[in-house]
N, C-alpha and C. Protein backbone atom coordinates (compact mmCIF):
# COMPACT_ATOMS: atom_id res chain seq x y z
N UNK A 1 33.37 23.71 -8.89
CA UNK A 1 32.41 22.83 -9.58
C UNK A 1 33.10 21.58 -10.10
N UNK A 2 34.25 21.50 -10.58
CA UNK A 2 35.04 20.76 -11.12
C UNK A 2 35.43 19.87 -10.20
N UNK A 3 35.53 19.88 -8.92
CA UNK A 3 36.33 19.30 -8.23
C UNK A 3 35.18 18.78 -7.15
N UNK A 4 34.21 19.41 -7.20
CA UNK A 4 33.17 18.13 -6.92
C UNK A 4 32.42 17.93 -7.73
N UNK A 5 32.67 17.73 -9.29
CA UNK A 5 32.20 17.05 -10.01
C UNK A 5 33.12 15.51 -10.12
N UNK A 6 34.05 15.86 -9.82
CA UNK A 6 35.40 14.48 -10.00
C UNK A 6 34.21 13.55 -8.69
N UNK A 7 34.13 14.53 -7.87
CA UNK A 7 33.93 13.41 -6.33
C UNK A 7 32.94 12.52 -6.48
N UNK A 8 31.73 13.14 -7.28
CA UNK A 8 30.51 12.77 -7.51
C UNK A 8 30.04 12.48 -8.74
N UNK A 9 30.33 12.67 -9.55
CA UNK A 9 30.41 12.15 -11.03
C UNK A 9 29.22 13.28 -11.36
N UNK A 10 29.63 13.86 -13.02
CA UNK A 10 28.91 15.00 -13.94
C UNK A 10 27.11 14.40 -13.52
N UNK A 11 26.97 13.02 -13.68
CA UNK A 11 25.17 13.16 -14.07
C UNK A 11 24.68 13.19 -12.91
N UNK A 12 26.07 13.48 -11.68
CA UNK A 12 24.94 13.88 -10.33
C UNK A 12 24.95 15.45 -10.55
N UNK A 13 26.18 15.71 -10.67
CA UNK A 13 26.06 17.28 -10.68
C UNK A 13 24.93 17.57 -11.95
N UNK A 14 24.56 17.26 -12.94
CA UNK A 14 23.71 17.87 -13.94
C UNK A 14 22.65 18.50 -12.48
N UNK A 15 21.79 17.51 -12.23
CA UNK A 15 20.78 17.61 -11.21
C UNK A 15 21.19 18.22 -10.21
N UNK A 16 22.20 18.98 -9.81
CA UNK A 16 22.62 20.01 -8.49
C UNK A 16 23.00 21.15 -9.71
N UNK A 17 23.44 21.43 -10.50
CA UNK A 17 23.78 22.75 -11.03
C UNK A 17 22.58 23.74 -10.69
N UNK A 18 22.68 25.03 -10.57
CA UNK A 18 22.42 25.85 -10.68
C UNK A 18 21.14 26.20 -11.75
N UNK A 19 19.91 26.42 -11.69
CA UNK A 19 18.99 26.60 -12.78
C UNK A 19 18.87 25.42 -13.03
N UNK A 20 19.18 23.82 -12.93
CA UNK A 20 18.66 22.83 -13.40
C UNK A 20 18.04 22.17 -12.50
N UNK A 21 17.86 22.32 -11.14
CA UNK A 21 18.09 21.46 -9.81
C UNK A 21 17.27 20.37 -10.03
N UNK A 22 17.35 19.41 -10.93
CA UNK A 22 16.67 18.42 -11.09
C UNK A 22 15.48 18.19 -11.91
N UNK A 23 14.83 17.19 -12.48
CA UNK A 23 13.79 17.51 -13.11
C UNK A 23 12.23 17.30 -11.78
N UNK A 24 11.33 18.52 -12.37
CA UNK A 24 10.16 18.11 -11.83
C UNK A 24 9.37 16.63 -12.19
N UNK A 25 9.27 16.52 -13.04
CA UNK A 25 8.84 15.15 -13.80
C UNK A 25 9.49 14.07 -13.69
N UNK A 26 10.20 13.40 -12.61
CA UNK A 26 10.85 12.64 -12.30
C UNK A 26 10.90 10.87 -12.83
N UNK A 27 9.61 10.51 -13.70
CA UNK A 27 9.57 9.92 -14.40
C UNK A 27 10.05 9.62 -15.67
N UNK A 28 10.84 10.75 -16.16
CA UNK A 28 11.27 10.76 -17.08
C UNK A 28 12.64 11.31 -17.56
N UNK A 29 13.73 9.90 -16.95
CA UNK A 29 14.75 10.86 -17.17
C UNK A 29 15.34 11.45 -17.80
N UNK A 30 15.08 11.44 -19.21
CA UNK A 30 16.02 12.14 -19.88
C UNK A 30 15.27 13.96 -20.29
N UNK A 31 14.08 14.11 -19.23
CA UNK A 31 13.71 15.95 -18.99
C UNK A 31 14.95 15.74 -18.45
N UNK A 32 15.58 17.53 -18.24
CA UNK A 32 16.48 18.03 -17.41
C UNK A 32 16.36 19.10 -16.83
N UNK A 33 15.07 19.65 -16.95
CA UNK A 33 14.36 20.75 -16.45
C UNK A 33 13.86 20.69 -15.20
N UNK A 34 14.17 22.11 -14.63
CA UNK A 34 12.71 22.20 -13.20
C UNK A 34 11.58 22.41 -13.55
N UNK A 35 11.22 23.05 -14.60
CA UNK A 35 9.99 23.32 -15.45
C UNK A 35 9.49 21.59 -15.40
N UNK A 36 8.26 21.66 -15.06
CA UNK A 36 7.50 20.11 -15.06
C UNK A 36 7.05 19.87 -17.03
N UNK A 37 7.12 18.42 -16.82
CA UNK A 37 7.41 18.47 -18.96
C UNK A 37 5.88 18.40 -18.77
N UNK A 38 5.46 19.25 -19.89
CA UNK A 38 3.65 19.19 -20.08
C UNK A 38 3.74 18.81 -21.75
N UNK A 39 3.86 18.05 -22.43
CA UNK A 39 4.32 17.89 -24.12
C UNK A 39 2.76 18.20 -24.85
N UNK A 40 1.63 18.37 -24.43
CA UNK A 40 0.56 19.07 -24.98
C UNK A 40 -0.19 19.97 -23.99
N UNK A 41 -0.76 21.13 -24.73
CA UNK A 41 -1.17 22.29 -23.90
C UNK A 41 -2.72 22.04 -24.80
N UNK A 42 -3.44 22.97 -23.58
CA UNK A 42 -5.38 22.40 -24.31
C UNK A 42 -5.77 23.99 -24.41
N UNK A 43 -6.10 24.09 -25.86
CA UNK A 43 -6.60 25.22 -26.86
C UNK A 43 -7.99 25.44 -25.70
N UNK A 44 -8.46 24.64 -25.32
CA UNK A 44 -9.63 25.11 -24.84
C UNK A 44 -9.77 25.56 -23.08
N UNK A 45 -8.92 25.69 -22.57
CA UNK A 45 -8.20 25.80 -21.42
C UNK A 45 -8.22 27.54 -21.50
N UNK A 46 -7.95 28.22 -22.81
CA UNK A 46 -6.92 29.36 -22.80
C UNK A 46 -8.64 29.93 -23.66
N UNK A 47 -9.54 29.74 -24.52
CA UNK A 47 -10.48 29.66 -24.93
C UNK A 47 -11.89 29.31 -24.82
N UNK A 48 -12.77 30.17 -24.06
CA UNK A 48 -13.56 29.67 -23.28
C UNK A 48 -14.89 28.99 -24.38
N UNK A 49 -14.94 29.70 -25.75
CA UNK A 49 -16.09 29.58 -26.43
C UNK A 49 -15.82 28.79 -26.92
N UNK A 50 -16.67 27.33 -27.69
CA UNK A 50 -16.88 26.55 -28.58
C UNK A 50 -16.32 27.45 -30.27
N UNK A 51 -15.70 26.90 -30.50
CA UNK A 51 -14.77 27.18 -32.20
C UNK A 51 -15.29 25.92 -33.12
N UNK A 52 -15.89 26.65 -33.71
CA UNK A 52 -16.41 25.81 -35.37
C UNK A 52 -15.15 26.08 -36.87
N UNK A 53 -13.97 25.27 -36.54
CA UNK A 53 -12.78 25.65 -37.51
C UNK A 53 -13.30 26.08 -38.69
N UNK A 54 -12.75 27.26 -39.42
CA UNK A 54 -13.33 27.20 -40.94
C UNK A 54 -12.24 28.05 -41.31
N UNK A 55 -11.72 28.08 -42.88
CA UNK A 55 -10.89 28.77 -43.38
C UNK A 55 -11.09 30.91 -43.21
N UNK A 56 -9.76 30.80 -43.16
CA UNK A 56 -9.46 32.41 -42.98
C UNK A 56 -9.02 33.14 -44.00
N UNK A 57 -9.43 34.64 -43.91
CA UNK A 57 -9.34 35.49 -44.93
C UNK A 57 -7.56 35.21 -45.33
N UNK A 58 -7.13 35.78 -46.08
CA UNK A 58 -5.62 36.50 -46.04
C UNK A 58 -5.50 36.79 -45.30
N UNK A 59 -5.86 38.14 -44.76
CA UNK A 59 -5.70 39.22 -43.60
C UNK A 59 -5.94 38.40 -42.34
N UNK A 60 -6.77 37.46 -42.08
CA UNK A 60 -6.74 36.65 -40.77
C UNK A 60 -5.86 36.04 -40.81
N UNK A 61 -5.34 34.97 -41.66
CA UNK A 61 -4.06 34.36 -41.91
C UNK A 61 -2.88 35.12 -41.44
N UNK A 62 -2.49 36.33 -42.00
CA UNK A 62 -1.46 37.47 -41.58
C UNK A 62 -1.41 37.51 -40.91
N UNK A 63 -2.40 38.04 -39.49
CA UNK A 63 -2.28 38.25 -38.11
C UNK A 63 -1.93 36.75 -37.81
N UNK A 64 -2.81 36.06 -37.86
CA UNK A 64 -2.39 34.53 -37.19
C UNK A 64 -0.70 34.56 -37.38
N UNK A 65 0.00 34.61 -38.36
CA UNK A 65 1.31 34.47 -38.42
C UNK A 65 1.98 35.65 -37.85
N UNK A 66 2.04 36.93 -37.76
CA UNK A 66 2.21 37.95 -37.23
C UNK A 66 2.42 37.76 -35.42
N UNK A 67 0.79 36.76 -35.09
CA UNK A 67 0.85 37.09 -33.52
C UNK A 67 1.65 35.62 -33.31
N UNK A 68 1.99 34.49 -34.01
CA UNK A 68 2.89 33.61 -34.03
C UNK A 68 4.52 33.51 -33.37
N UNK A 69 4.62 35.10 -34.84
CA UNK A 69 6.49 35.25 -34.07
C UNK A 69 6.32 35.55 -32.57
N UNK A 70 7.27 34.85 -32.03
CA UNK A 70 7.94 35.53 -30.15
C UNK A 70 8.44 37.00 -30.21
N UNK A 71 9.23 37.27 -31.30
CA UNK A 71 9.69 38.84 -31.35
C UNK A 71 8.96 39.95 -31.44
N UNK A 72 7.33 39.31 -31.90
CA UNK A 72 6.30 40.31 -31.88
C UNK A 72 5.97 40.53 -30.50
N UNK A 73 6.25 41.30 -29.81
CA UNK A 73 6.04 41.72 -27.84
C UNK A 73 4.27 41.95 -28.17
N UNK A 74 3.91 41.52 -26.82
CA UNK A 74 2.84 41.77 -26.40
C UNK A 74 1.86 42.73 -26.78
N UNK A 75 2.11 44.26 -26.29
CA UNK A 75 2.00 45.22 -26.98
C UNK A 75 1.75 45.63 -28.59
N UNK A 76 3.16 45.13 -29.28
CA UNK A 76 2.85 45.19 -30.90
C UNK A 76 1.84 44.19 -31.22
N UNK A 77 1.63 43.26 -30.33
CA UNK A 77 0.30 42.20 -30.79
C UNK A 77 -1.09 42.58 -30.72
N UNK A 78 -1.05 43.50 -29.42
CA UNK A 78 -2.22 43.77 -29.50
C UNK A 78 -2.84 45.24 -30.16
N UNK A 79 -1.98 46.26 -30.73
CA UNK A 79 -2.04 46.64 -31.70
C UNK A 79 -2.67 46.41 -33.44
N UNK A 80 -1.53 45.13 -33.55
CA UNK A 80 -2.17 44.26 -34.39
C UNK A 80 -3.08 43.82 -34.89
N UNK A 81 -3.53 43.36 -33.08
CA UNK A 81 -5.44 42.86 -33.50
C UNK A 81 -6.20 43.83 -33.16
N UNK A 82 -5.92 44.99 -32.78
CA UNK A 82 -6.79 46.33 -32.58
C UNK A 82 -7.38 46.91 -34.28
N UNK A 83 -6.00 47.00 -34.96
CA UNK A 83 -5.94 47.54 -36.26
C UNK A 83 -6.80 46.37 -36.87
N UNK A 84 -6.65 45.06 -37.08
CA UNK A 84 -6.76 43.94 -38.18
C UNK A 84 -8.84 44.14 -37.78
N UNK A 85 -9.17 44.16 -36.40
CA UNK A 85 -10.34 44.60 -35.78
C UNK A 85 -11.04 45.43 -36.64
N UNK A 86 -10.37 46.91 -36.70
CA UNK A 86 -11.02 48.06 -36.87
C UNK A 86 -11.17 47.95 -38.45
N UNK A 87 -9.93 47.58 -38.98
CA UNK A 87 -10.30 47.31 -40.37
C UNK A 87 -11.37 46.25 -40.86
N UNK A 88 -11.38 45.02 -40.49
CA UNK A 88 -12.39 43.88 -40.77
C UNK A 88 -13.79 44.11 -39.99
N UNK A 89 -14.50 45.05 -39.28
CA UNK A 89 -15.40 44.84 -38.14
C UNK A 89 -16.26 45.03 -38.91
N UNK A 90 -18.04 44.57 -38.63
CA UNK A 90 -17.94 43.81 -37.24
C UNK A 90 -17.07 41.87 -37.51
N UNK A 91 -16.37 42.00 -36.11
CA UNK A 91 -15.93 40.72 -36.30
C UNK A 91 -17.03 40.16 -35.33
N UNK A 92 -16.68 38.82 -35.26
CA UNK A 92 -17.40 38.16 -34.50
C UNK A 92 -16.63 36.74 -33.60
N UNK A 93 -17.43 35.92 -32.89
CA UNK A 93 -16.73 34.96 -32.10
C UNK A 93 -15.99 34.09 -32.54
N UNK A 94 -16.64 33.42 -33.92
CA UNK A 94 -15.82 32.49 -34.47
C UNK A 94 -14.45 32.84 -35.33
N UNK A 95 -14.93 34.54 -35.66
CA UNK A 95 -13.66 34.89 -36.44
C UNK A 95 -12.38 34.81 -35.29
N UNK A 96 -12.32 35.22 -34.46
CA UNK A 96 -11.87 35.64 -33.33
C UNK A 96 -11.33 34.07 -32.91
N UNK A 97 -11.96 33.03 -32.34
CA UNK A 97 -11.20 31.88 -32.05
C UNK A 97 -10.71 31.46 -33.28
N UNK A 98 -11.16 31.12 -34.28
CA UNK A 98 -10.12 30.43 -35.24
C UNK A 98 -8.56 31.15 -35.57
N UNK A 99 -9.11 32.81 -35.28
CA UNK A 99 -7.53 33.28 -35.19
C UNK A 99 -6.89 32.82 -34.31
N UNK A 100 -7.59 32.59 -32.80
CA UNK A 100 -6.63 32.27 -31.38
C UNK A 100 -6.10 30.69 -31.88
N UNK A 101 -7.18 29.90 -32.49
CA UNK A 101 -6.88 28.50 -32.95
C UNK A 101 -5.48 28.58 -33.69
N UNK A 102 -5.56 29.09 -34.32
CA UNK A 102 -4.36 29.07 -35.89
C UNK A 102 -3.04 29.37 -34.90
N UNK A 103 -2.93 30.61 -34.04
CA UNK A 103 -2.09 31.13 -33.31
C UNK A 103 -1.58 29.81 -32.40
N UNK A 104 -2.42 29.29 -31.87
CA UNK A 104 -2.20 28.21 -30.70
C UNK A 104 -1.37 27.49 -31.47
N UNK A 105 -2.31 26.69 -32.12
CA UNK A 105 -1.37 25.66 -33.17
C UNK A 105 0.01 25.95 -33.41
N UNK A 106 0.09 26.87 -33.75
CA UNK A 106 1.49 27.29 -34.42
C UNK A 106 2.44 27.73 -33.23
N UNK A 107 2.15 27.61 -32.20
CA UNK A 107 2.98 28.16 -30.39
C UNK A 107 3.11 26.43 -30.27
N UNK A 108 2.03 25.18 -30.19
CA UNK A 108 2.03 24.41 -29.95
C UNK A 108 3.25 23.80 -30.56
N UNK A 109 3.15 23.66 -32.00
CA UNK A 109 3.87 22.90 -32.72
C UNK A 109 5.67 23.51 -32.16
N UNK A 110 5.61 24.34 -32.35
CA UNK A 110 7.21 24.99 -32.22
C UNK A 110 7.57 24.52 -30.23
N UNK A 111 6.45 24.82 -29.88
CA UNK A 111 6.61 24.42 -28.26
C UNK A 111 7.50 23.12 -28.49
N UNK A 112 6.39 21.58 -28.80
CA UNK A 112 6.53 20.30 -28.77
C UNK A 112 7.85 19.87 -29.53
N UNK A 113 8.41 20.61 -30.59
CA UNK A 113 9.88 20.44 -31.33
C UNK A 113 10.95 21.03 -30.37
N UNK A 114 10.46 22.13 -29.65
CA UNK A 114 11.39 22.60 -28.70
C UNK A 114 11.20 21.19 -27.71
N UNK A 115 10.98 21.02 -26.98
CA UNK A 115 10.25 19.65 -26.02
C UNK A 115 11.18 18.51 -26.44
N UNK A 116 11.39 18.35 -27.71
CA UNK A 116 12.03 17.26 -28.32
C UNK A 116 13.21 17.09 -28.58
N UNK A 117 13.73 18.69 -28.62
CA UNK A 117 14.99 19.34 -28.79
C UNK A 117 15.63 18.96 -27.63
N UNK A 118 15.04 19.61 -26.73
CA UNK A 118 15.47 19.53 -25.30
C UNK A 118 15.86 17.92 -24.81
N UNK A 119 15.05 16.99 -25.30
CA UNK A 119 15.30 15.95 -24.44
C UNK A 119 16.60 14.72 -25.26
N UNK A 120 16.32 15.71 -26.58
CA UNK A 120 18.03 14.99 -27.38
C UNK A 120 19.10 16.00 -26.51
N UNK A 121 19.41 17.10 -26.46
CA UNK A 121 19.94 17.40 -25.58
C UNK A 121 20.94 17.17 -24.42
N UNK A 122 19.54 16.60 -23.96
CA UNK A 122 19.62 16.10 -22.62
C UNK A 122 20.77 14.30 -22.69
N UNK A 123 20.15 13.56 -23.21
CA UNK A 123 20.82 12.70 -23.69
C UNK A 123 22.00 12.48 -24.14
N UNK A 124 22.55 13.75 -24.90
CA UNK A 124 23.87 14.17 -25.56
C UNK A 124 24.65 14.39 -23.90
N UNK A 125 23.86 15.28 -23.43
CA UNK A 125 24.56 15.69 -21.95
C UNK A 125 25.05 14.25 -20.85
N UNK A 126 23.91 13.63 -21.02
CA UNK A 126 24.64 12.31 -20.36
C UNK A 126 25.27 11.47 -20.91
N UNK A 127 25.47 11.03 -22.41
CA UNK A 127 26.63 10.40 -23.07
C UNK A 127 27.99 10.96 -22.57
N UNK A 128 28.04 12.64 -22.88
CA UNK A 128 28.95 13.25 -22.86
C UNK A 128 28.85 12.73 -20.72
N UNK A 129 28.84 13.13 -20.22
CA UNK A 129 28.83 12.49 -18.90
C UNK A 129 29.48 11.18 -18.34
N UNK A 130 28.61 10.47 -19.37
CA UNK A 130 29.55 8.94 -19.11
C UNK A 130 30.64 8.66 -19.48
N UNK A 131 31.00 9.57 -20.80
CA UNK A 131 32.11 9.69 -21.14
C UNK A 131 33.75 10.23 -20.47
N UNK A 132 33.12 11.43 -20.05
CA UNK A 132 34.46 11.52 -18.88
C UNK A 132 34.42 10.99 -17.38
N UNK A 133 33.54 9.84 -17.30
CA UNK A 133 33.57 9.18 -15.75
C UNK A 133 34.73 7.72 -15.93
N UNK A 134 34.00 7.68 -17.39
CA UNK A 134 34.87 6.19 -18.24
C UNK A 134 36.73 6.68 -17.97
N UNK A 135 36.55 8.33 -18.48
CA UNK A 135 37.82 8.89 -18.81
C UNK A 135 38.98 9.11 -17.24
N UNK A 136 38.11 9.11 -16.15
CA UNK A 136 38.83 9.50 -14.79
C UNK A 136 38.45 8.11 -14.52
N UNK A 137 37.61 7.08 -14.80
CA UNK A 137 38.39 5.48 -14.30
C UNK A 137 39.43 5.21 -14.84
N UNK A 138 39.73 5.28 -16.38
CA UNK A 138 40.87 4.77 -16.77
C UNK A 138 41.99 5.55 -16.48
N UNK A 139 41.87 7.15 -16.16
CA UNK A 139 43.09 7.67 -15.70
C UNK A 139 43.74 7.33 -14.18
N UNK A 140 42.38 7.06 -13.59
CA UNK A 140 43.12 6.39 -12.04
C UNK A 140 43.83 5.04 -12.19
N UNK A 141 43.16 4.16 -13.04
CA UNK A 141 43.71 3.08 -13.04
C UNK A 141 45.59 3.13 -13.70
N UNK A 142 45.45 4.23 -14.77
CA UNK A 142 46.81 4.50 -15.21
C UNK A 142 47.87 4.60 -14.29
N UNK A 143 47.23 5.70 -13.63
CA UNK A 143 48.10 6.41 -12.18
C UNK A 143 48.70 5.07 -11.48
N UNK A 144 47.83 4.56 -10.97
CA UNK A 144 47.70 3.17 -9.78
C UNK A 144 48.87 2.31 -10.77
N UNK A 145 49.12 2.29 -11.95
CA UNK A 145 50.22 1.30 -12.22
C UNK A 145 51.79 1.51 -11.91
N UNK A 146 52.64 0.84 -11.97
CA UNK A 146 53.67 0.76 -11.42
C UNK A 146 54.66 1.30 -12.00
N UNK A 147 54.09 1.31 -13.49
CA UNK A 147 55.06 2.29 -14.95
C UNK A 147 53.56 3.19 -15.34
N UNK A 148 53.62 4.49 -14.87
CA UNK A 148 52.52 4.74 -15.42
C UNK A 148 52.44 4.95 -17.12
N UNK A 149 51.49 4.99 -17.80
CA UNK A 149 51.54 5.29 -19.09
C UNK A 149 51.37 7.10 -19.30
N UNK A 150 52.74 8.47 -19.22
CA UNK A 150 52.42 9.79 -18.90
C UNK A 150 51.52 10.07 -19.95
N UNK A 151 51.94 9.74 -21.32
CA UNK A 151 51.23 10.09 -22.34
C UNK A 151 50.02 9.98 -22.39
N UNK A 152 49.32 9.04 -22.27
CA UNK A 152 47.86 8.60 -21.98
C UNK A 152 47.34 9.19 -21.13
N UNK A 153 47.68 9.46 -20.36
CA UNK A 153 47.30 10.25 -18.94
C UNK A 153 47.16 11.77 -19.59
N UNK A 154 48.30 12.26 -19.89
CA UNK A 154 48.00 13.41 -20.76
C UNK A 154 47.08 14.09 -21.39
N UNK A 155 47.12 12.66 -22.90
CA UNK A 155 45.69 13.08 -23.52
C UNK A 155 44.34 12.58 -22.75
N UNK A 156 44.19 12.02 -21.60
CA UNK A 156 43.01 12.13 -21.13
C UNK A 156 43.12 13.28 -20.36
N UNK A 157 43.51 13.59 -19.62
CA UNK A 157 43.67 15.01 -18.63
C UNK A 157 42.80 15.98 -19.99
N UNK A 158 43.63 16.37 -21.02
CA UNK A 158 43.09 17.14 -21.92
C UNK A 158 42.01 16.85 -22.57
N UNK A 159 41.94 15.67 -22.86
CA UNK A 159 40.05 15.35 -23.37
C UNK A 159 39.05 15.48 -21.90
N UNK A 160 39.44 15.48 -20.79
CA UNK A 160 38.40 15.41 -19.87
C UNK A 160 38.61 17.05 -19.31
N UNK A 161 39.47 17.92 -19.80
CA UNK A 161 38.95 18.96 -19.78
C UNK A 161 38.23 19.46 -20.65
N UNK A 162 38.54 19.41 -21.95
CA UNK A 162 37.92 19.84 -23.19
C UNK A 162 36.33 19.67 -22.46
N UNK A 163 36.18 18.25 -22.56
CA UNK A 163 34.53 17.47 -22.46
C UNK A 163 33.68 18.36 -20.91
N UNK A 164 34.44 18.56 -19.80
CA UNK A 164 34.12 19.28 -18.77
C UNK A 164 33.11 20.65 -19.13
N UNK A 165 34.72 21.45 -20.04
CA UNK A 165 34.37 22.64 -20.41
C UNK A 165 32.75 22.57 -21.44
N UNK A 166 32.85 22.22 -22.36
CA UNK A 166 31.23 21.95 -23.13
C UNK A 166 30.40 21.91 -22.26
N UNK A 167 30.42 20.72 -21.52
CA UNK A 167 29.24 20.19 -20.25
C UNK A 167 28.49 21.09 -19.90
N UNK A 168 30.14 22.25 -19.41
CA UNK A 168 29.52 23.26 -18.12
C UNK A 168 28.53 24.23 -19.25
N UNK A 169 28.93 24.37 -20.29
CA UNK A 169 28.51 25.34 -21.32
C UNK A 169 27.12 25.48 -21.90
N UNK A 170 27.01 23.82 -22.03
CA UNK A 170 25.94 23.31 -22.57
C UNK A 170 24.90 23.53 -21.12
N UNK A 171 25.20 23.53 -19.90
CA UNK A 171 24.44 23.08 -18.98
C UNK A 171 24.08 24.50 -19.25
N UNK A 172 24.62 25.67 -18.80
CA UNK A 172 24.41 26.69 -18.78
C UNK A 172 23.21 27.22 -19.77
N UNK A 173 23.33 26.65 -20.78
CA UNK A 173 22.49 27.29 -22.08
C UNK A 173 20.92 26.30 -21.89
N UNK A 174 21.32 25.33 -20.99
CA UNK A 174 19.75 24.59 -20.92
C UNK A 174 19.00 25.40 -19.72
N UNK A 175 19.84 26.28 -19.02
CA UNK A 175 18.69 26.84 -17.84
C UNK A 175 17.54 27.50 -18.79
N UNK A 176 18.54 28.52 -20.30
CA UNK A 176 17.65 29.24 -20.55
C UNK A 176 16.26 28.17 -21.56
N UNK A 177 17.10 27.76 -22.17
CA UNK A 177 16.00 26.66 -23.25
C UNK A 177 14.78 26.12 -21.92
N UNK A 178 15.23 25.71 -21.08
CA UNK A 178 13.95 25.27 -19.87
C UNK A 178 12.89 25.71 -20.48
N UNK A 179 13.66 27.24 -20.29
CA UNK A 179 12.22 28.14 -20.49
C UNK A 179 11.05 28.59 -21.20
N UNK A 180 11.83 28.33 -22.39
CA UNK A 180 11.23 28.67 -23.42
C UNK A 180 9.85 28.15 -23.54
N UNK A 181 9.73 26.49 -23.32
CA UNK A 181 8.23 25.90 -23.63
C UNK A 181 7.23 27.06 -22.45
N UNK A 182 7.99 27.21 -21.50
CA UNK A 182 6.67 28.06 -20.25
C UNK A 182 6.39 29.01 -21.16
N UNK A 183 7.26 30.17 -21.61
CA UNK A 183 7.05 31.33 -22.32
C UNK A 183 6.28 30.88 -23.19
N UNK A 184 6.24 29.94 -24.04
CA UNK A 184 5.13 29.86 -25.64
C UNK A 184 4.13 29.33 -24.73
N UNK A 185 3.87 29.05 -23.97
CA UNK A 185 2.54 28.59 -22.98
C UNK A 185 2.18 29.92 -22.91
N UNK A 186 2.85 30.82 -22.04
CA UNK A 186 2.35 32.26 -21.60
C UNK A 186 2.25 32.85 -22.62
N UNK A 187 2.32 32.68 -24.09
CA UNK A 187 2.48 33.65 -24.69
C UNK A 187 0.96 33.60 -25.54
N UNK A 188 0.38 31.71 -25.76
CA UNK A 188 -0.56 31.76 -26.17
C UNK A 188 -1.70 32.10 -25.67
N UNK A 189 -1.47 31.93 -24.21
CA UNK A 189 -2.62 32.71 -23.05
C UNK A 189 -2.75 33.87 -23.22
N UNK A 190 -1.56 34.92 -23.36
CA UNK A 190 -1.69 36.32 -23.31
C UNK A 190 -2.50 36.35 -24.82
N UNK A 191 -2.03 35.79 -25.98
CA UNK A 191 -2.56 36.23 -27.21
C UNK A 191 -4.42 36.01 -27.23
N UNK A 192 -4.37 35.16 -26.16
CA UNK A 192 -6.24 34.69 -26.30
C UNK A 192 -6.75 35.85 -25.53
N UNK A 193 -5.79 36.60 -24.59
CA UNK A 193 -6.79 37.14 -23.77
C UNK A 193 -6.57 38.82 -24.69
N UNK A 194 -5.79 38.96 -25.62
CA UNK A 194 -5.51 40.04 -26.37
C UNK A 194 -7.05 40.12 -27.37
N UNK A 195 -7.24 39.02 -27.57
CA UNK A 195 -8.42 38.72 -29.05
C UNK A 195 -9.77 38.78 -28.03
N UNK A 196 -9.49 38.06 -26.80
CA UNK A 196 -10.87 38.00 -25.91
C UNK A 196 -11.16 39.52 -26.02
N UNK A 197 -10.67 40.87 -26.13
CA UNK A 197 -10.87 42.22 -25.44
C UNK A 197 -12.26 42.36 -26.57
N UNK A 198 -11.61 41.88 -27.69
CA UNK A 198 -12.83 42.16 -28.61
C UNK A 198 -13.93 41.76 -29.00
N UNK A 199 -13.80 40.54 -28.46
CA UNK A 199 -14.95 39.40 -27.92
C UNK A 199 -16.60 40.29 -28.44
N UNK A 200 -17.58 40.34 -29.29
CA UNK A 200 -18.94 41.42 -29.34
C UNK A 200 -19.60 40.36 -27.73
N UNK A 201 -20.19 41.56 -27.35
CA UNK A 201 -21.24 41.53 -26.23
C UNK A 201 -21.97 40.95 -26.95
């Protein structure tokens, strides 16, 4: 990787690594994802009924934050709203979307900061990029002189490994972050279709 990263310079390789192969959204370079950037998702997409917002019990509030966390799995969610159901019933439609509402919101917001996260990131990744291309021009040019300067050469050899090593590190850790915005997408779909079960005829 290293050694055709020298050939081709880091911000081509970002876009050939492994799990990054470029962004889908090609308009925008500083995505670094294959995941295409979607920066708002539509509540009503995932929600088929008209929602008249109005304030929630405690206990609706609770679940709303409950089916919020990611660590709550699927399963324990829909538990959740089985129990929060059986205890509060009869529920009805609007109780039911303003919970999916509250839930969305709160997947949305953390989505779009992730979204934002990602694309400082990304940016850091190509500073850091330009930085050791700057670092192997001036070391060739060192080389190419007639007294070379060893020392200088030295500490760049060692700063352009140091900076390499991060790169590769950092690149690595963005396959998984990609992901994350898809997952809080899938996760608010699954939670609507958890609350849809109870939907009254």
């Amino acid at each position: 990787m290293r050694a055709a990263c020298h050939a081709l310079g880091l911000a081509l390789c970002l876009t050939q690594a492994p799990g990054i192969a470029g962004a889908a959204d090609f308009s925008d370079p500083d995505w670094p994802c294959i995941q295409r950037k979607v920066e708002n998702l539509s509540a009503s997409l995932m929600w088929p009924a008209p929602v008249t917002r109005m304030p929630l019990t405690p206990a609706a509030n609770d679940l709303v934050a409950t089916l919020s966390l990611r660590r709550v799995t699927l399963e324990e969610a829909e538990a959740h709203v089985r129990a929060f159901v059986e205890k509060t019933a009869p529920v009805d439609g609007q109780l039911l979307g303003n919970i999916f509402h509250g839930v969305f919101e709160n997947l949305a917001d953390n989505r779009q900061r992730l979204i934002a996260g990602i694309t400082r990131y990304s940016r850091s990744q190509i500073a850091l990029s330009s930085r050791i291309d700057g670092s192997r021009v001036e070391m060739a040019k060192l080389t190419g002189e007639t007294k070379p300067d060893f020392d200088r050469i030295d500490k760049l050899e060692e700063q352009m490994d140091w900076d390499e090593r991060i790169y590769r590190d950092r690149s690595q850790a963005l396959t998984y972050v990609c992901e994350t915005p898809v997952l809080l997408e899938k996760r608010a779909y699954a939670i609507a279709q958890i609350l849809l079960k109870h939907m009254p005829h």
